[in-house]
N, C-alpha and C. Protein backbone atom coordinates (compact mmCIF):
# COMPACT_ATOMS: atom_id res chain seq x y z
N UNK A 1 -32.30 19.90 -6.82
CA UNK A 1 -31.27 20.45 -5.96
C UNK A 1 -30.82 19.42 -4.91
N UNK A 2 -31.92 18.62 -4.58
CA UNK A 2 -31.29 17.78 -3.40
C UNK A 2 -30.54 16.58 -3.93
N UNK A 3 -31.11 15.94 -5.59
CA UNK A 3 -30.28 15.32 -5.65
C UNK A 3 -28.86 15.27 -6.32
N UNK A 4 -28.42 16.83 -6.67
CA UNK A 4 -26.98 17.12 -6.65
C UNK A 4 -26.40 17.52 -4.99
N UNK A 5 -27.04 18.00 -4.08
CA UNK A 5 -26.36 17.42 -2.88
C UNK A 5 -26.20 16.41 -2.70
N UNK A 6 -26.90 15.24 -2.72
CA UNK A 6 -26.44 13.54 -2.38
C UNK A 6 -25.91 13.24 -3.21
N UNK A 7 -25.18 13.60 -4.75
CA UNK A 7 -24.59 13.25 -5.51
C UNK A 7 -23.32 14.16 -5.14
N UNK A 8 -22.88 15.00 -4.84
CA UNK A 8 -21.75 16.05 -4.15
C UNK A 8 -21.31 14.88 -2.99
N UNK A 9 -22.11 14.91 -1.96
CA UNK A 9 -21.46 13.99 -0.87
C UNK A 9 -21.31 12.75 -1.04
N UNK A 10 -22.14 12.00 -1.93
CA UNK A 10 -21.65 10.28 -2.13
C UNK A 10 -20.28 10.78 -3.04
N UNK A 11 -20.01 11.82 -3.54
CA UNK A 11 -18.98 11.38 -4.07
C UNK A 11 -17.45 12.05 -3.37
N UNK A 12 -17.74 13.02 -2.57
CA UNK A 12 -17.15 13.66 -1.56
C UNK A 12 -16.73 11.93 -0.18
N UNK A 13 -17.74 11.55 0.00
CA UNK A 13 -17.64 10.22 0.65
C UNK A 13 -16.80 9.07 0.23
N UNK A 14 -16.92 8.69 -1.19
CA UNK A 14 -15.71 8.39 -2.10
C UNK A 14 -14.28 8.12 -2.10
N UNK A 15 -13.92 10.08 -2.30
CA UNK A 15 -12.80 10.28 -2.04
C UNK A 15 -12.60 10.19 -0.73
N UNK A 16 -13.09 10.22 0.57
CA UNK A 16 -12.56 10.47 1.79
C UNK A 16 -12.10 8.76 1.80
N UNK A 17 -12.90 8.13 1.24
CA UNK A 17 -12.93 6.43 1.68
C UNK A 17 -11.38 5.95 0.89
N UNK A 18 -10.85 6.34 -0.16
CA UNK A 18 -9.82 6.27 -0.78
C UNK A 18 -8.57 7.09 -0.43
N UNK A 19 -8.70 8.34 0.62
CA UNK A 19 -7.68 8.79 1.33
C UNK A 19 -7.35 8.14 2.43
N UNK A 20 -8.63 7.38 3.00
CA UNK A 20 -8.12 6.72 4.32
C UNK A 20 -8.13 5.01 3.70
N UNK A 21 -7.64 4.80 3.06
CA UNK A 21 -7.49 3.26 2.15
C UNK A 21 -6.89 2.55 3.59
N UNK A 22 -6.95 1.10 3.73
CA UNK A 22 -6.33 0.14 4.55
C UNK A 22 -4.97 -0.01 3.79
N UNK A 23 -3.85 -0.37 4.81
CA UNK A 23 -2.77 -0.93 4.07
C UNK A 23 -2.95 -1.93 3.16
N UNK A 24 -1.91 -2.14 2.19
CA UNK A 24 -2.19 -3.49 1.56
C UNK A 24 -1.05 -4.47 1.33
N UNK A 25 -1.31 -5.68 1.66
CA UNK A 25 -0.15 -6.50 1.72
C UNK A 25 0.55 -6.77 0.54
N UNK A 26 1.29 -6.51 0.06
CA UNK A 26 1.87 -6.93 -1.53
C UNK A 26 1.99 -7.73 -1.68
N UNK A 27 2.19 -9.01 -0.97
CA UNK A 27 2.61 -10.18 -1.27
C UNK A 27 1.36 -11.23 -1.26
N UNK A 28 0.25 -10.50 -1.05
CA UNK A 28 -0.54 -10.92 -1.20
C UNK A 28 -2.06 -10.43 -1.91
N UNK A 29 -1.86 -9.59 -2.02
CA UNK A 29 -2.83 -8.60 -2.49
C UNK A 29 -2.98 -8.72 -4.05
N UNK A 30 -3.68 -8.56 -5.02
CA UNK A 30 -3.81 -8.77 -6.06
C UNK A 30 -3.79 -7.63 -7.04
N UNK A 31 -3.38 -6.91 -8.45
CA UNK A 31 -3.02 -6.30 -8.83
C UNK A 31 -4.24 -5.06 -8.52
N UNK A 32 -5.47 -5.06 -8.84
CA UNK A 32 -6.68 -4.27 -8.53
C UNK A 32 -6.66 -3.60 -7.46
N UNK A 33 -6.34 -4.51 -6.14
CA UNK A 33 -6.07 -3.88 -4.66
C UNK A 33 -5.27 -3.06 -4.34
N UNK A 34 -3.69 -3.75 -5.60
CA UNK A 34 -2.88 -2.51 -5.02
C UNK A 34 -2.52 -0.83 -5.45
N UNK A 35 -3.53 -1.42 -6.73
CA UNK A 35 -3.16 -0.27 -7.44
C UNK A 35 -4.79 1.27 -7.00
N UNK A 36 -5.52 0.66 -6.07
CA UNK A 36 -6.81 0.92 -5.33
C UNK A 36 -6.24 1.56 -4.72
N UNK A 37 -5.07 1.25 -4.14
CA UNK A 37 -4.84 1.40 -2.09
C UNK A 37 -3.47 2.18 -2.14
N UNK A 38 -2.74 2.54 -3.15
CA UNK A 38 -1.67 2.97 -3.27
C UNK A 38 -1.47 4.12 -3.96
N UNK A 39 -0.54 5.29 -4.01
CA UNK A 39 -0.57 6.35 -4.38
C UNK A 39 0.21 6.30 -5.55
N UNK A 40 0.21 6.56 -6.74
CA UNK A 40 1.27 6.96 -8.27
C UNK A 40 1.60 5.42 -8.52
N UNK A 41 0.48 4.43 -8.43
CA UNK A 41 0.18 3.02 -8.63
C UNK A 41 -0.78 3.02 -9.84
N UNK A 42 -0.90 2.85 -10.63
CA UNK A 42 -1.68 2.37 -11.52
C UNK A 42 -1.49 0.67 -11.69
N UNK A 43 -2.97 0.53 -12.68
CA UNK A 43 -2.75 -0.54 -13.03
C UNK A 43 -1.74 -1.97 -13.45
N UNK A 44 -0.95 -1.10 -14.67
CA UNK A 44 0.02 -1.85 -15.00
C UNK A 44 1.05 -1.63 -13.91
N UNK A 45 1.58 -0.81 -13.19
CA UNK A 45 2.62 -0.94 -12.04
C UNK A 45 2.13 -2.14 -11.13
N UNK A 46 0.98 -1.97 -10.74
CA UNK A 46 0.59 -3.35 -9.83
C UNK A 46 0.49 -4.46 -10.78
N UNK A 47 0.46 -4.81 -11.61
CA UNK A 47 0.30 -6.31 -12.26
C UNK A 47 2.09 -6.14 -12.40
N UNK A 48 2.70 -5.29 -12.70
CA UNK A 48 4.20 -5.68 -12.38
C UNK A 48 4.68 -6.09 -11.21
N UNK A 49 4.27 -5.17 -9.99
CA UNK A 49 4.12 -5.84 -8.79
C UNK A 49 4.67 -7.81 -8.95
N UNK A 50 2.48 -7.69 -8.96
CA UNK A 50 2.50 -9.05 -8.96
C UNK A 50 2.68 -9.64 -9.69
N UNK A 51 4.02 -9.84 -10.87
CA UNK A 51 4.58 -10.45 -11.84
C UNK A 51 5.58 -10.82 -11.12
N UNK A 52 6.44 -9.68 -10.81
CA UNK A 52 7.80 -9.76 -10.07
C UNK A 52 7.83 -10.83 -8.61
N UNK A 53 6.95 -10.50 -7.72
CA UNK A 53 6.39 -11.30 -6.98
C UNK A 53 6.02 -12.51 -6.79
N UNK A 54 5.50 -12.95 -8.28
CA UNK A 54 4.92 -14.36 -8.66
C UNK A 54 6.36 -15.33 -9.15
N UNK A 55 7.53 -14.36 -10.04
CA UNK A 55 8.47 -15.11 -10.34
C UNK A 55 9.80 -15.07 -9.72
N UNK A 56 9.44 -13.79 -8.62
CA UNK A 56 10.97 -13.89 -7.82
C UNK A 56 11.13 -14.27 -6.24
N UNK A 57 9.42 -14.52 -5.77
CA UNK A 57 9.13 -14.92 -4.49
C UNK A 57 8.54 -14.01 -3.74
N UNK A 58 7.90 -13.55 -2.55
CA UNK A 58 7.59 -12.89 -1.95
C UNK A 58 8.41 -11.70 -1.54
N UNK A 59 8.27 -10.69 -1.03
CA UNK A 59 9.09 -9.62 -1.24
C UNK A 59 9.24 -9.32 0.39
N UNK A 60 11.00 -9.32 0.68
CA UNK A 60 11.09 -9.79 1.80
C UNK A 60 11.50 -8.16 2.86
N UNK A 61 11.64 -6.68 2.10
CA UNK A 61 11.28 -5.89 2.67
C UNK A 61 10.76 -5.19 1.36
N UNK A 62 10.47 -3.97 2.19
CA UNK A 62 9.42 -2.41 1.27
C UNK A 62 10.59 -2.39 0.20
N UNK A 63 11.28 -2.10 0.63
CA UNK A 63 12.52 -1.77 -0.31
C UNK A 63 12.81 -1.92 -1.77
N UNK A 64 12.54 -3.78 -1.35
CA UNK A 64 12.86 -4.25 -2.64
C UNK A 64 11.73 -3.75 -3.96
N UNK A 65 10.95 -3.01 -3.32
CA UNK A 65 9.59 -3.21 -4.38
C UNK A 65 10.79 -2.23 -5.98
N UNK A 66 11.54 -1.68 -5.46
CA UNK A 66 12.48 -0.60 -6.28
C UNK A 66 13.10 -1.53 -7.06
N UNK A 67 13.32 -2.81 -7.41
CA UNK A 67 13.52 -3.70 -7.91
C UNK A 67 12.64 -4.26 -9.25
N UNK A 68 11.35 -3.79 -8.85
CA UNK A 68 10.22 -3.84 -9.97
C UNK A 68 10.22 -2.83 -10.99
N UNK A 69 10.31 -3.00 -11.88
CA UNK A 69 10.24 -2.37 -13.25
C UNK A 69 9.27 -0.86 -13.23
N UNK A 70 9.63 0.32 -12.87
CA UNK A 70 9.02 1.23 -13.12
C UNK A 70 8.50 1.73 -11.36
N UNK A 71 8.70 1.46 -10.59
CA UNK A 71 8.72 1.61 -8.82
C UNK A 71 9.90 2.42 -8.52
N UNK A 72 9.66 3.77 -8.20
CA UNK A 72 11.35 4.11 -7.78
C UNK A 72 11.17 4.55 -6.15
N UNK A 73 12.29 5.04 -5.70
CA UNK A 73 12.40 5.40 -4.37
C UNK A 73 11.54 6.33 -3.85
N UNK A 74 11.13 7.59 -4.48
CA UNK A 74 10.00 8.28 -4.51
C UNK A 74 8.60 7.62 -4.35
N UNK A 75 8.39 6.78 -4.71
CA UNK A 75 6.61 6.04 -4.73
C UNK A 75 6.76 5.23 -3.48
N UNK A 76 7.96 4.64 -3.01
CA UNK A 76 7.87 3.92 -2.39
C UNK A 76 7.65 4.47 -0.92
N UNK A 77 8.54 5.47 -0.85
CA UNK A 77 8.54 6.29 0.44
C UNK A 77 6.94 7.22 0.54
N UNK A 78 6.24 7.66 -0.71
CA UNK A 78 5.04 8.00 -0.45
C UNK A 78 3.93 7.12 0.07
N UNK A 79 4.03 5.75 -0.44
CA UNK A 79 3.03 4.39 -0.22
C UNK A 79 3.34 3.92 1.31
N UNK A 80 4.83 4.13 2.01
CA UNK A 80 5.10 3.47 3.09
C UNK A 80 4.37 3.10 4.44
N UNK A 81 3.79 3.40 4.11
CA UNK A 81 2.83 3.87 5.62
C UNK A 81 1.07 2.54 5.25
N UNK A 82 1.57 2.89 4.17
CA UNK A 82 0.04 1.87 3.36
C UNK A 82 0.79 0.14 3.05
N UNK A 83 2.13 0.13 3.02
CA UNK A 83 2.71 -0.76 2.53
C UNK A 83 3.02 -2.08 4.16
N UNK A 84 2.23 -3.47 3.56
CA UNK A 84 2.56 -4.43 4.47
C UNK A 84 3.13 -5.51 3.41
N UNK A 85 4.07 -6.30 4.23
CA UNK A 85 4.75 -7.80 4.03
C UNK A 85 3.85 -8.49 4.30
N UNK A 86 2.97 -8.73 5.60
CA UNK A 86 2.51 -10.10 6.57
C UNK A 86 1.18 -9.32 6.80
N UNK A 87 1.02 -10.28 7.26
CA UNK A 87 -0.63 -10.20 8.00
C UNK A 87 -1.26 -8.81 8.73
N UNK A 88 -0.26 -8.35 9.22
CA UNK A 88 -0.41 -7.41 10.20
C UNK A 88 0.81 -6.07 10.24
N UNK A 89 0.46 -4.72 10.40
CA UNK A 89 1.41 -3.97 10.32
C UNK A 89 2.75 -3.89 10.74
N UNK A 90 4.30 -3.29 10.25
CA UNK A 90 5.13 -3.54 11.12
C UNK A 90 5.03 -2.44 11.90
N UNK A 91 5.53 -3.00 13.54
CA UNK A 91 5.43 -2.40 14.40
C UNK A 91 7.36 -2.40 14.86
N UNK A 92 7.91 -1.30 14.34
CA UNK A 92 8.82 -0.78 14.51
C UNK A 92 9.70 -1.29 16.05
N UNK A 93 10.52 -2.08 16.21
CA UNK A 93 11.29 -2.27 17.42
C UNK A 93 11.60 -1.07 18.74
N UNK A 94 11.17 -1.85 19.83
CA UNK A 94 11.14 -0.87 20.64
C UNK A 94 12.83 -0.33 21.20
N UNK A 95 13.05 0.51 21.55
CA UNK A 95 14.23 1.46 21.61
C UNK A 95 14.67 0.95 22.75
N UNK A 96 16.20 0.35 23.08
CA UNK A 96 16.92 -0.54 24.27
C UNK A 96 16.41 -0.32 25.87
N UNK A 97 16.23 0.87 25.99
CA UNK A 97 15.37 1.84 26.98
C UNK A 97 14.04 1.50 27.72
N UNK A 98 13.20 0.96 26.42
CA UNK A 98 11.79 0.89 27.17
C UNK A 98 12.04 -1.11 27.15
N UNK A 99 13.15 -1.66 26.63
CA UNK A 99 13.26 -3.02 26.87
C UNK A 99 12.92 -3.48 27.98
N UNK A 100 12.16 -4.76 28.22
CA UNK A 100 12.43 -5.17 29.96
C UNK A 100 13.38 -6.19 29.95
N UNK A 101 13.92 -6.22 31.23
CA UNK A 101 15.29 -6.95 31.11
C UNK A 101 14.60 -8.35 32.27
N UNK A 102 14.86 -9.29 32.19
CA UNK A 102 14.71 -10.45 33.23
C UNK A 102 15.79 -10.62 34.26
């Protein structure tokens, strides 16, 4: 009995670890990672990814990923939030308002 409880929660633990996935950079990330870290991603969609990527250059917004063979507007807007260009998340421009002016 106890060890289908620790087998219930390591795998309950699992899934929680794969709902809260880190973003992943596409342009750098490798087909395994993205198709790990991303939602209605499989395998072959991420090695298209990084096909498209490898022969058309780095991918210079989210957008373009709709450009890749089998990526539509739907996946993209579900992944968005998981989806980075650079090193570090984008952090959305601040609104003219909270600008400081010199």
């Amino acid at each position: 009995m106890k060890k289908l409880i620790m087998l219930s929660l390591l795998g309950l633990m699992s899934f929680t670890l794969q709902v809260f996935a880190a973003p992943v950079n596409i342009n750098t990330a490798d087909a395994k990672t993205i198709a790990d870290a991303l939602t209605n991603i499989g395998l072959k969609k991420a090695e298209a990814i990084v096909k498209y990527r490898t022969e058309k250059g780095p991918f210079k917004t989210i957008e373009e990923l709709a450009d890749v063979p089998g990526i539509g507007e739907k996946t993209i807007e579900k992944n968005k939030a998981d989806l980075l260009l650079g090193d570090a998340a984008a952090v959305p421009p601040k609104p003219a308002s909270e600008k400081k002016t010199k």
